[in-house]
C-alpha atoms as a PDB file:
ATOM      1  CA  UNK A   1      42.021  -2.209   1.049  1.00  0.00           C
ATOM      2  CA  UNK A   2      38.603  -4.127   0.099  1.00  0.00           C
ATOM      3  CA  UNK A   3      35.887  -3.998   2.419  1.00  0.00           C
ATOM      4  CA  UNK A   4      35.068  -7.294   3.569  1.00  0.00           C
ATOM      5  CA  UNK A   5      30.918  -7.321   3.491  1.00  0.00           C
ATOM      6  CA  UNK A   6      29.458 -10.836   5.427  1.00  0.00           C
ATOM      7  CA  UNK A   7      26.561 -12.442   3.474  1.00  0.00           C
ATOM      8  CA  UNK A   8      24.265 -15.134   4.543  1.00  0.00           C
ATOM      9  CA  UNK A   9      24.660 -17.750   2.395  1.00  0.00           C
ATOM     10  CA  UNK A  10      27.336 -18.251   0.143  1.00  0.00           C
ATOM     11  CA  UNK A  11      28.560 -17.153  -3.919  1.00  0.00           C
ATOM     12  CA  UNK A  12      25.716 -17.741  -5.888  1.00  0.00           C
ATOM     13  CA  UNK A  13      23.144 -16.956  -3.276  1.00  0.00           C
ATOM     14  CA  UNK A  14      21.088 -13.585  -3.693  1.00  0.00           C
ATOM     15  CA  UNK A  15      22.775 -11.989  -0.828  1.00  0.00           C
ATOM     16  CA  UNK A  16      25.800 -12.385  -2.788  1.00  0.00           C
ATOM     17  CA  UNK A  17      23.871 -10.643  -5.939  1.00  0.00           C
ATOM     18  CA  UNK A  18      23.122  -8.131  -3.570  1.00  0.00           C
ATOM     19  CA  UNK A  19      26.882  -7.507  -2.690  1.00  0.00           C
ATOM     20  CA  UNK A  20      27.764  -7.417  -6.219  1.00  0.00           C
ATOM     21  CA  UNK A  21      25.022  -4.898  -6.783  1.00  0.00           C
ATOM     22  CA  UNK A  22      25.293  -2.831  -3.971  1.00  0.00           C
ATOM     23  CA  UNK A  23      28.635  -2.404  -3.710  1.00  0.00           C
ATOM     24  CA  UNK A  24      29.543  -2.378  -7.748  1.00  0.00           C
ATOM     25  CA  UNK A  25      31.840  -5.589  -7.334  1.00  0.00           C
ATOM     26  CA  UNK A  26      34.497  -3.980  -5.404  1.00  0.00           C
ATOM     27  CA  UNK A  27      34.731  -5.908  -2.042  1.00  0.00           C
ATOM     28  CA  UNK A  28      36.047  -9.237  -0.365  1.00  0.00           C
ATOM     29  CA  UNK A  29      32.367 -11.496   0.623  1.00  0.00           C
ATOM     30  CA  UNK A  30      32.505 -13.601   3.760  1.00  0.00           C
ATOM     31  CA  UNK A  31      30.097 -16.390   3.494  1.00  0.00           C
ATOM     32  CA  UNK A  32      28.130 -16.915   6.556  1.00  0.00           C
ATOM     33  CA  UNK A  33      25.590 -20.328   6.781  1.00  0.00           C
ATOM     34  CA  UNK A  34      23.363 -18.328   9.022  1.00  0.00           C
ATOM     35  CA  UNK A  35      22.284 -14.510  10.287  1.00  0.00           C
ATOM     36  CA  UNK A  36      23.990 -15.628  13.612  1.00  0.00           C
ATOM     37  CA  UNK A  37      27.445 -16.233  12.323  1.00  0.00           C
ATOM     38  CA  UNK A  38      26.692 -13.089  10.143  1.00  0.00           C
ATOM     39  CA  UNK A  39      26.390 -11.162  13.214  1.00  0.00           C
ATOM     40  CA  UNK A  40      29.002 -12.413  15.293  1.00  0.00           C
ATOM     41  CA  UNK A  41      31.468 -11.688  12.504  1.00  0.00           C
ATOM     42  CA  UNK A  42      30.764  -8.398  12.346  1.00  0.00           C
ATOM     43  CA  UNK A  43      31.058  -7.740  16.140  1.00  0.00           C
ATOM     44  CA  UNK A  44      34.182  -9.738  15.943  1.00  0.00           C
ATOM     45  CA  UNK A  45      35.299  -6.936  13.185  1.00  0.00           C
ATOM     46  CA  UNK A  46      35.851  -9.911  10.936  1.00  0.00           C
ATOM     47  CA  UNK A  47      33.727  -8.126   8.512  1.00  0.00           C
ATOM     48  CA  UNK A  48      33.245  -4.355   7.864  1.00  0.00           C
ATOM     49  CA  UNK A  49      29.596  -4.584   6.769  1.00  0.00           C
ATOM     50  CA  UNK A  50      26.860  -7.193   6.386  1.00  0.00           C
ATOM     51  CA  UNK A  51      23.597  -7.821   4.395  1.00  0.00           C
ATOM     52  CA  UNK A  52      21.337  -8.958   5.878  1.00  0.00           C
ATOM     53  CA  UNK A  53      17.093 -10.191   4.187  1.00  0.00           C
ATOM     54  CA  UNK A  54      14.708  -8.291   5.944  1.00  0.00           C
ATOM     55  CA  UNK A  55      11.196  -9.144   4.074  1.00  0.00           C
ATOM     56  CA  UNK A  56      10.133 -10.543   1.038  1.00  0.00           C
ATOM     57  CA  UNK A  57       7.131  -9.022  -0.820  1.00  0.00           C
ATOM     58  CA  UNK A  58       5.232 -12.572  -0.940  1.00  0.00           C
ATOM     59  CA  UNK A  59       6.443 -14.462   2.492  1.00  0.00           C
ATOM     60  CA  UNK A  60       6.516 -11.370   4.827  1.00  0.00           C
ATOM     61  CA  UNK A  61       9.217 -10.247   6.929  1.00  0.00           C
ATOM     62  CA  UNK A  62      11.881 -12.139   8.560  1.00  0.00           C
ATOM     63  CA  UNK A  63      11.185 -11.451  12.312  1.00  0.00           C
ATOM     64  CA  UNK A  64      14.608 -13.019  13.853  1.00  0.00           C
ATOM     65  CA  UNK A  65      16.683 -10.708  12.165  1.00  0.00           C
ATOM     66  CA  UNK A  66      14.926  -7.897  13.582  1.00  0.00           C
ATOM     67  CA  UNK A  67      15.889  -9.565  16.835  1.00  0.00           C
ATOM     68  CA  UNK A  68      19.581  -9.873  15.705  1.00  0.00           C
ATOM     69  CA  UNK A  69      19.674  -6.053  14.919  1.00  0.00           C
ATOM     70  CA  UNK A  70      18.218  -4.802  17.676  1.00  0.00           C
ATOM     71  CA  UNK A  71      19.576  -7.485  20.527  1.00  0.00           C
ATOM     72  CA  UNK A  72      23.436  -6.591  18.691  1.00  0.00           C
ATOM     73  CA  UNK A  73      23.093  -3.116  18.215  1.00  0.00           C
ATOM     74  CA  UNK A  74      23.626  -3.006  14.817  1.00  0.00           C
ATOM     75  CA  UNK A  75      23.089  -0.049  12.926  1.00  0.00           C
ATOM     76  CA  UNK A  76      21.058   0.367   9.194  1.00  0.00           C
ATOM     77  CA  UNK A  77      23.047   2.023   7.091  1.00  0.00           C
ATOM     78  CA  UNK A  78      20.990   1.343   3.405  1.00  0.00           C
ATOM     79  CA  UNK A  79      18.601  -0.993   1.738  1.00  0.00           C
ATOM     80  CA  UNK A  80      18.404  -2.582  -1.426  1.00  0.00           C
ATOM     81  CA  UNK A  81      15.618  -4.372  -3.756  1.00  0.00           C
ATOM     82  CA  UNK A  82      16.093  -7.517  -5.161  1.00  0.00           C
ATOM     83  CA  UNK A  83      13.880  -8.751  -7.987  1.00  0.00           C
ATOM     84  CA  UNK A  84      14.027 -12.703  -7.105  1.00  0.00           C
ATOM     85  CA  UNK A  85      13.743 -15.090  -9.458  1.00  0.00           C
ATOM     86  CA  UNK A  86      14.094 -18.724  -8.775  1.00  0.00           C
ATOM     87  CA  UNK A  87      14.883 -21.734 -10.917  1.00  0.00           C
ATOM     88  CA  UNK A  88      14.936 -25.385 -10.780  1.00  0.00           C
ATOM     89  CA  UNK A  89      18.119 -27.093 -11.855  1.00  0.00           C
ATOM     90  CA  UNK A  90      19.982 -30.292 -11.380  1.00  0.00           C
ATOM     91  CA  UNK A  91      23.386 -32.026 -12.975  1.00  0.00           C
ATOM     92  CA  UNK A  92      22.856 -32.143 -17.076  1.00  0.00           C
ATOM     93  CA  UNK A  93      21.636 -35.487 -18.389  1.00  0.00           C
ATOM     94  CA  UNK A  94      18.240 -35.495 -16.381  1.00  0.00           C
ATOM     95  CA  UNK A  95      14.668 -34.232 -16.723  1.00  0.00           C
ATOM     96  CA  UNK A  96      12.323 -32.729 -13.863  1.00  0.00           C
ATOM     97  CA  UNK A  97      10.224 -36.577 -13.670  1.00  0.00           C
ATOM     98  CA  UNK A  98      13.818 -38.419 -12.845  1.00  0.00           C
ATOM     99  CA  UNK A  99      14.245 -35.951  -9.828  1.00  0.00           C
ATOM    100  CA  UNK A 100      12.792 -37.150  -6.254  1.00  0.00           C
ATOM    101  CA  UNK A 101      14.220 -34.595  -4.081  1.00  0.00           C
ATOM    102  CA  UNK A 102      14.314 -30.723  -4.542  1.00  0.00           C
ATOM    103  CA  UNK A 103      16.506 -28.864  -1.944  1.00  0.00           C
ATOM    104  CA  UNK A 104      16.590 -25.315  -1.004  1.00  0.00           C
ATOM    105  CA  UNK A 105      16.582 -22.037   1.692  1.00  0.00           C
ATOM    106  CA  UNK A 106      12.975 -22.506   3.073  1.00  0.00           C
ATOM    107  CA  UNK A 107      11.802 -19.294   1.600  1.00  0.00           C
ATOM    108  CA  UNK A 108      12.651 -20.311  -1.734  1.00  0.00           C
ATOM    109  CA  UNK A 109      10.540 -23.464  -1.417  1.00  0.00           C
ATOM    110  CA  UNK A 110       7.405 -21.324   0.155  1.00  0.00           C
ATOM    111  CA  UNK A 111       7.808 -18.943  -3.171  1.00  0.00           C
ATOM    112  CA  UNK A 112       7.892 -22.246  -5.732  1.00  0.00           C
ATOM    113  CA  UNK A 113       4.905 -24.651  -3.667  1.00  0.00           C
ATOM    114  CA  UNK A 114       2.569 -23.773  -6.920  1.00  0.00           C
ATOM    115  CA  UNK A 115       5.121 -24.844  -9.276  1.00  0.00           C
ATOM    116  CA  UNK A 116       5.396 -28.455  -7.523  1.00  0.00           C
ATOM    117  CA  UNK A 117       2.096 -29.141  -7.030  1.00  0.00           C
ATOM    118  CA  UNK A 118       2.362 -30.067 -10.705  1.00  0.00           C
ATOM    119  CA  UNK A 119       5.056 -32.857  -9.582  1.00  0.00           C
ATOM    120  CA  UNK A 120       3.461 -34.834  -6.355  1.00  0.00           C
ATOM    121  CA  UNK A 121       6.390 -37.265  -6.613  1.00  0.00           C
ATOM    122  CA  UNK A 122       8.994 -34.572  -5.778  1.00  0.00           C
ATOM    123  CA  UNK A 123       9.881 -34.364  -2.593  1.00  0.00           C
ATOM    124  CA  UNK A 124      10.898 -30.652  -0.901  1.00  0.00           C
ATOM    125  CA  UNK A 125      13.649 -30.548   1.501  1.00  0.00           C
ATOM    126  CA  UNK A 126      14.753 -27.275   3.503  1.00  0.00           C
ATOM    127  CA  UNK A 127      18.103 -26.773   3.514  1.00  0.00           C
ATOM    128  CA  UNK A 128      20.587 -23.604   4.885  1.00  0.00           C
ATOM    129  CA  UNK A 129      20.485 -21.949   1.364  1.00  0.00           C
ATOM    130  CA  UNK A 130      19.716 -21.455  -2.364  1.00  0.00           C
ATOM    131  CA  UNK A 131      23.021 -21.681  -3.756  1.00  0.00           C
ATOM    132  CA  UNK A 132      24.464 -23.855  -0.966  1.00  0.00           C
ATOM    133  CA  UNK A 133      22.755 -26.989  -2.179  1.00  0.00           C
ATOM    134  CA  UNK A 134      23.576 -25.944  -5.628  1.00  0.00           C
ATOM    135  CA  UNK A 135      27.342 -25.891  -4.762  1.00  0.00           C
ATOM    136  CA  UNK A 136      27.049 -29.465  -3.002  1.00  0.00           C
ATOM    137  CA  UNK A 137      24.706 -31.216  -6.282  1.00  0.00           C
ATOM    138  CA  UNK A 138      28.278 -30.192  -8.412  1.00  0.00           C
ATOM    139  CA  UNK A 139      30.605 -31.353  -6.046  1.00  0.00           C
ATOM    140  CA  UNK A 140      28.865 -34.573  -4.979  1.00  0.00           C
ATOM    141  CA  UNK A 141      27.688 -35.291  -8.600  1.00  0.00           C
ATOM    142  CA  UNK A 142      24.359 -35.462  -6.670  1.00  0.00           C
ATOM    143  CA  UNK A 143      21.208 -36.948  -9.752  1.00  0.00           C
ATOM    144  CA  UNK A 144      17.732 -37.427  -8.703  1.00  0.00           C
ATOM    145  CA  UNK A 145      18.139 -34.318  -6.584  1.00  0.00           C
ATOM    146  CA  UNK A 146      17.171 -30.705  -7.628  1.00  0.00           C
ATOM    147  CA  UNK A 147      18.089 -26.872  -6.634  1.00  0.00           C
ATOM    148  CA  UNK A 148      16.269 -23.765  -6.017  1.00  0.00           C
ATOM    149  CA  UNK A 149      18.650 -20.600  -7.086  1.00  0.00           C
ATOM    150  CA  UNK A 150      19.797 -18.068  -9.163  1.00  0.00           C
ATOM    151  CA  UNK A 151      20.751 -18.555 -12.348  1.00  0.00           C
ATOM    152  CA  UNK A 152      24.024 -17.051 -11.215  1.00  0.00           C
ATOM    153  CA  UNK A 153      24.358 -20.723  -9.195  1.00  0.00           C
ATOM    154  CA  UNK A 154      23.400 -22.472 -11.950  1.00  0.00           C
ATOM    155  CA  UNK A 155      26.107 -21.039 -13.699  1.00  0.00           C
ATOM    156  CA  UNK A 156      28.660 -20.713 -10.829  1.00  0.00           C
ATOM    157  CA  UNK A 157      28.451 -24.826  -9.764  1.00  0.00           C
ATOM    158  CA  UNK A 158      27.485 -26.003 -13.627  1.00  0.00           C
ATOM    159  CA  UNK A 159      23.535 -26.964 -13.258  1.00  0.00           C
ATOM    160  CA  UNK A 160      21.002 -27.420 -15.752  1.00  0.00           C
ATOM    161  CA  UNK A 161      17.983 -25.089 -15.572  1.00  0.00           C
ATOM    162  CA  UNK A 162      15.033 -27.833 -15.717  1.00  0.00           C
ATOM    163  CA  UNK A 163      12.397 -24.861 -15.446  1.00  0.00           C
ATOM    164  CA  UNK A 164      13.502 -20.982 -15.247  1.00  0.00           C
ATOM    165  CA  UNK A 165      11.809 -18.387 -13.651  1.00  0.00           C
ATOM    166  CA  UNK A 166       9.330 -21.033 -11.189  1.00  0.00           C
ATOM    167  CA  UNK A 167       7.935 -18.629  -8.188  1.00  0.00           C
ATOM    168  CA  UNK A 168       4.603 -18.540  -7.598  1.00  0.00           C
ATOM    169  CA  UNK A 169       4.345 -14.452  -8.442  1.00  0.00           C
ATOM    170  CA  UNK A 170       6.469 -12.810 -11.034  1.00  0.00           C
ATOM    171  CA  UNK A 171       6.484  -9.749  -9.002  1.00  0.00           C
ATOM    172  CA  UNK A 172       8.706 -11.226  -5.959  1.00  0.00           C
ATOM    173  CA  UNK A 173      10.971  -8.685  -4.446  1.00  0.00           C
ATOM    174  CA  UNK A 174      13.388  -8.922  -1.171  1.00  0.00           C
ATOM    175  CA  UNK A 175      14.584  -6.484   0.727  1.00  0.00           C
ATOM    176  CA  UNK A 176      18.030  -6.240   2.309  1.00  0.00           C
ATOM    177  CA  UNK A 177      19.629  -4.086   4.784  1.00  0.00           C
ATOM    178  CA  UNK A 178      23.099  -3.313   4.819  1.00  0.00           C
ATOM    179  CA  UNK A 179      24.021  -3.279   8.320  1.00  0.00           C
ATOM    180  CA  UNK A 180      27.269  -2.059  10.718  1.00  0.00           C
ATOM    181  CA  UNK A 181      28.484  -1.908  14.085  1.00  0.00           C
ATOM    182  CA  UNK A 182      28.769   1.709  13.475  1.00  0.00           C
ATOM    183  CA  UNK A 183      26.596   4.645  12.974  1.00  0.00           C
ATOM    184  CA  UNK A 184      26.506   5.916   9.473  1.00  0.00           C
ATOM    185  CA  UNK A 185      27.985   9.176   8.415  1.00  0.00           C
ATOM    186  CA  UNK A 186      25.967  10.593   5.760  1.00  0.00           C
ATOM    187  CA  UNK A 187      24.481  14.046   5.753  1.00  0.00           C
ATOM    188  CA  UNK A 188      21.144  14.504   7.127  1.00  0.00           C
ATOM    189  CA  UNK A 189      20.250  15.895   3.826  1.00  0.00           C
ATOM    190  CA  UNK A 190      20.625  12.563   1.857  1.00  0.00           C
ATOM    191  CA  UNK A 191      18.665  10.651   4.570  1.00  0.00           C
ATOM    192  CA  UNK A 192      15.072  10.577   3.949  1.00  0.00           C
ATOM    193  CA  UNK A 193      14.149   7.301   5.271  1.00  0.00           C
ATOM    194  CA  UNK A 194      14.799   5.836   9.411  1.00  0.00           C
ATOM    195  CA  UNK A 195      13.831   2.563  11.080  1.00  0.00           C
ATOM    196  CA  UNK A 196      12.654   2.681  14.992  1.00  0.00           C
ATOM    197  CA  UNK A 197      12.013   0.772  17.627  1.00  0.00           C
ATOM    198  CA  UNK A 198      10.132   1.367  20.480  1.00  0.00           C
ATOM    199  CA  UNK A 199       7.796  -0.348  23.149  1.00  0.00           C
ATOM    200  CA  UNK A 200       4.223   1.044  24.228  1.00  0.00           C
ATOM    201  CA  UNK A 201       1.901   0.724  27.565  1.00  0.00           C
ATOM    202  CA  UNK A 202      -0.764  -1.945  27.239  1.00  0.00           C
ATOM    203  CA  UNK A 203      -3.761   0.566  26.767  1.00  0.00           C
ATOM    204  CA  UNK A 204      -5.981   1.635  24.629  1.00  0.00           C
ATOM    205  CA  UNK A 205      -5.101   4.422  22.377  1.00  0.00           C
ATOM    206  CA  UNK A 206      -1.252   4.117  22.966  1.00  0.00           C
ATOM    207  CA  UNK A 207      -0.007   2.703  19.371  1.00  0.00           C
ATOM    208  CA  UNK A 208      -2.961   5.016  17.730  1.00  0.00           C
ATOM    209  CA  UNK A 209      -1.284   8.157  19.411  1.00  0.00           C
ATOM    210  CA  UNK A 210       2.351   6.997  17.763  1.00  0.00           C
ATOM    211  CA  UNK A 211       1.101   7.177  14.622  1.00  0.00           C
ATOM    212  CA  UNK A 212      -0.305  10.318  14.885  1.00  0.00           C
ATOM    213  CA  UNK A 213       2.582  12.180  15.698  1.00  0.00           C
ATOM    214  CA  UNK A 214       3.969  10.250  12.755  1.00  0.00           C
ATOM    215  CA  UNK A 215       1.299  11.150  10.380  1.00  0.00           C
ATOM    216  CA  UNK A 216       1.395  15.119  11.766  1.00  0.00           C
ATOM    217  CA  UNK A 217       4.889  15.005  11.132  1.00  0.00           C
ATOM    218  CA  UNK A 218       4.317  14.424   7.811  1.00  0.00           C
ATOM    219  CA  UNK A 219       6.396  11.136   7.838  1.00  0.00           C
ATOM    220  CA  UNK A 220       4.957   8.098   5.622  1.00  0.00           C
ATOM    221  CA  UNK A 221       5.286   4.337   7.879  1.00  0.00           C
ATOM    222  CA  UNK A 222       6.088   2.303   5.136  1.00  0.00           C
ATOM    223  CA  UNK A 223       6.959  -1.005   7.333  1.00  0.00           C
ATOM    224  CA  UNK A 224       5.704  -2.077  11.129  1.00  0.00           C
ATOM    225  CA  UNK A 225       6.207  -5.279  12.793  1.00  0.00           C
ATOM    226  CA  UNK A 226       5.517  -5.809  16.460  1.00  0.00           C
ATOM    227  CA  UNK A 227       7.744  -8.605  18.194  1.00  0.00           C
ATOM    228  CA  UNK A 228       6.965  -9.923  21.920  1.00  0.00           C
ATOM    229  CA  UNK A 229       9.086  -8.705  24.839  1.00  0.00           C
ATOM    230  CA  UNK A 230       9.947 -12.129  26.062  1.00  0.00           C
ATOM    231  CA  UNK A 231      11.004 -11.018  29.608  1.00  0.00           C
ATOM    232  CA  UNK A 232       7.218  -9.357  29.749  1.00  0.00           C
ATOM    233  CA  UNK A 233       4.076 -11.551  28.565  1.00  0.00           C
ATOM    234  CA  UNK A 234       1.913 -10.169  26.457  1.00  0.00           C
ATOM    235  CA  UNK A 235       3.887  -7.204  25.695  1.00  0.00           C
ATOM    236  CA  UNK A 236       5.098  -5.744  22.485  1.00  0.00           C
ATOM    237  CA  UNK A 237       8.082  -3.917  20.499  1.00  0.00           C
ATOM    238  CA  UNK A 238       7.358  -2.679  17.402  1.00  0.00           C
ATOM    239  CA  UNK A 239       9.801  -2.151  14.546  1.00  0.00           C
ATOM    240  CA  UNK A 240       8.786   0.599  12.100  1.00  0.00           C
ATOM    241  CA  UNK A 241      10.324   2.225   8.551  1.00  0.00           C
ATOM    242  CA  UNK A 242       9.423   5.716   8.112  1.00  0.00           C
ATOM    243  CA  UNK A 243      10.266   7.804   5.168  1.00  0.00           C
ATOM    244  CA  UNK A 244      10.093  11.702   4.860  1.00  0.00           C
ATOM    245  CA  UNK A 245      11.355  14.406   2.502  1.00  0.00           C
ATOM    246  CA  UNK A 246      12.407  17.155   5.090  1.00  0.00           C
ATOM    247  CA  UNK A 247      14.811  16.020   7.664  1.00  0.00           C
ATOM    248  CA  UNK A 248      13.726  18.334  10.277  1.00  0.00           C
ATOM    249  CA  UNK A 249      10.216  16.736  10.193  1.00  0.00           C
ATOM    250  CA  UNK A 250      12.263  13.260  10.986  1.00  0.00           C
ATOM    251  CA  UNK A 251      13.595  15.151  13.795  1.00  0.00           C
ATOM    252  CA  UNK A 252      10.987  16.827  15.379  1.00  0.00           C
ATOM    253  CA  UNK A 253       8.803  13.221  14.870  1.00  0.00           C
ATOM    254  CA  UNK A 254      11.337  11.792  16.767  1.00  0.00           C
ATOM    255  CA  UNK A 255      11.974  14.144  20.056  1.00  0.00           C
ATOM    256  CA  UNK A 256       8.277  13.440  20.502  1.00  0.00           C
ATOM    257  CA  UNK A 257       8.488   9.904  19.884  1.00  0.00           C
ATOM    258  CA  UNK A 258      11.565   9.693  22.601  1.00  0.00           C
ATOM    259  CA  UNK A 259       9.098  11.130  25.491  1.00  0.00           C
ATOM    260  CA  UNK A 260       6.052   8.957  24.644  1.00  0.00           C
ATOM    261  CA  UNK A 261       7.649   5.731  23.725  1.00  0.00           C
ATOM    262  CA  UNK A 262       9.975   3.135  26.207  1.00  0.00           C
ATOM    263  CA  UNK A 263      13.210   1.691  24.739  1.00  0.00           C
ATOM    264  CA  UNK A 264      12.949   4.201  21.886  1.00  0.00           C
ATOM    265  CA  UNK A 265      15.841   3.786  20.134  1.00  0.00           C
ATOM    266  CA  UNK A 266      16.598   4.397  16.487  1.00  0.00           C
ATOM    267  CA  UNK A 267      17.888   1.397  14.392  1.00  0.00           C
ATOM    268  CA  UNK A 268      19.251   3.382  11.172  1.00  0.00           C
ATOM    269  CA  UNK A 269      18.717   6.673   9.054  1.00  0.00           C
ATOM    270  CA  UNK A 270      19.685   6.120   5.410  1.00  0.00           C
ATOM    271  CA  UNK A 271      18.379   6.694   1.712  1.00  0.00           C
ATOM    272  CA  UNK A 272      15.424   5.143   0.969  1.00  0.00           C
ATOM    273  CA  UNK A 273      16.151   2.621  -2.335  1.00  0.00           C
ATOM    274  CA  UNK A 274      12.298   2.545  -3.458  1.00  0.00           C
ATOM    275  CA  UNK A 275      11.619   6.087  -4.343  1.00  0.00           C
END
């Protein structure tokens, strides 16, 4: 039987490349139009596993789906790099000065502003995703309006590429998490990379001390975002990634962490994808 893996987004979009990648083709996608619906099929077990973007090397992280993961109890099984590379299409016929609206996933239009400062006339419209809008320019017959998405899109829903390859940095990478409602099961000698949660006092000192006992435990923080406690002002979790080549370091970095910190809790131990 297939697994079913939930994506945000739908076939075309780089979630789905991710799926294909990930998982070497052999699965059954769920298409999701947002993290929420994501979620909620997973607790539903309407989906085995889900991936989900966590951060992109030139807008930043995603804070909500931190949020999702931790508020669901979701567990981080792996990761995965994407190398993203966007490109402006529209129905055949047209060139890029008949188009007067360019739709796409609001990330995707934050990675391409550069590119359309060129065109003042085009106007950029945020939209649910990359490949979504694609899908909905081929079955409208939709001219005058243009996509941000994969070439995978472009070939999937039968675009023209008007410009390939149109983010602002070549080097633009996102990172996914693959994500269950289950613990993972893999041995503690293949993990060598965790992500935490935890909350700290309001003092001086307090996050200082956390990394210390991180850096003493010889583990490298390779992520940390803090979030706000809403039910406490002016209070903070923080979300942290944490690799390590000896387990029992991980380990022993973590009983300490479980004494110092409230609401420790760990979010997932898996292998780390960027070695």
């Amino acid at each position: 039987m297939q697994t079913k893996v939930a994506i945000q987004g739908i076939k075309g979009s780089f979630h789905h490349q991710v799926a294909e990648e990930y998982f070497n083709n052999d699965i059954a996608v769920s298409e999701c139009l947002s993290f929420d619906s994501l979620v909620d099929r997973l607790l539903t077990r309407e989906a085995d596993m889900g991936i989900m973007a966590i951060e992109n090397s030139i807008a930043g992280s995603i804070i909500p789906n931190y949020a999702l993961v931790d508020n669901h109890e979701l567990h981080i099984i792996g990761e995965y790099y994407l190398q993203i590379h966007h490109n402006f299409m529209a129905l055949g016929g047209q060139d890029v000065n008949e188009i007067e609206e360019v739709h796409s996933h609001p990330m995707a239009l934050l990675q391409c502003k550069e590119f359309f400062r060129k065109y003042p006339h085009i106007k950029l419209v945020e939209s649910v995703d990359t490949a979504e809008t694609a899908k909905k320019i081929h079955g409208e017959q939709l001219k005058n309006i243009g996509a941000i998405a994969s070439k995978t899109a472009a070939r999937l829903y039968e675009l023209d590429i008007l410009a390939p390859e149109i983010q602002t940095i070549n080097n633009n990478s996102t990172r996914f998490i693959i994500v269950q409602t289950s613990n993972s099961v893999l041995k503690k000698e293949e993990i060598n990379k965790a992500s935490l949660k935890f909350e700290l006092d309001h003092k001086r000192g307090s996050l200082a001390t956390v990394l210390n006992v991180m850096s003493d435990c010889k583990l490298n923080l390779t992520k940390i975002q803090s979030l706000p406690i809403i039910e406490t002002p002016w209070m903070y979790s923080f979300f942290v990634d944490v690799t390590f080549n000896d387990y029992e370091d991980y380990d022993k970095a973590k009983s300490i962490l479980e004494i110092m910190a409230h609401d420790f809790k760990v979010l997932g131990e898996y292998k780390n994808a960027k070695i």
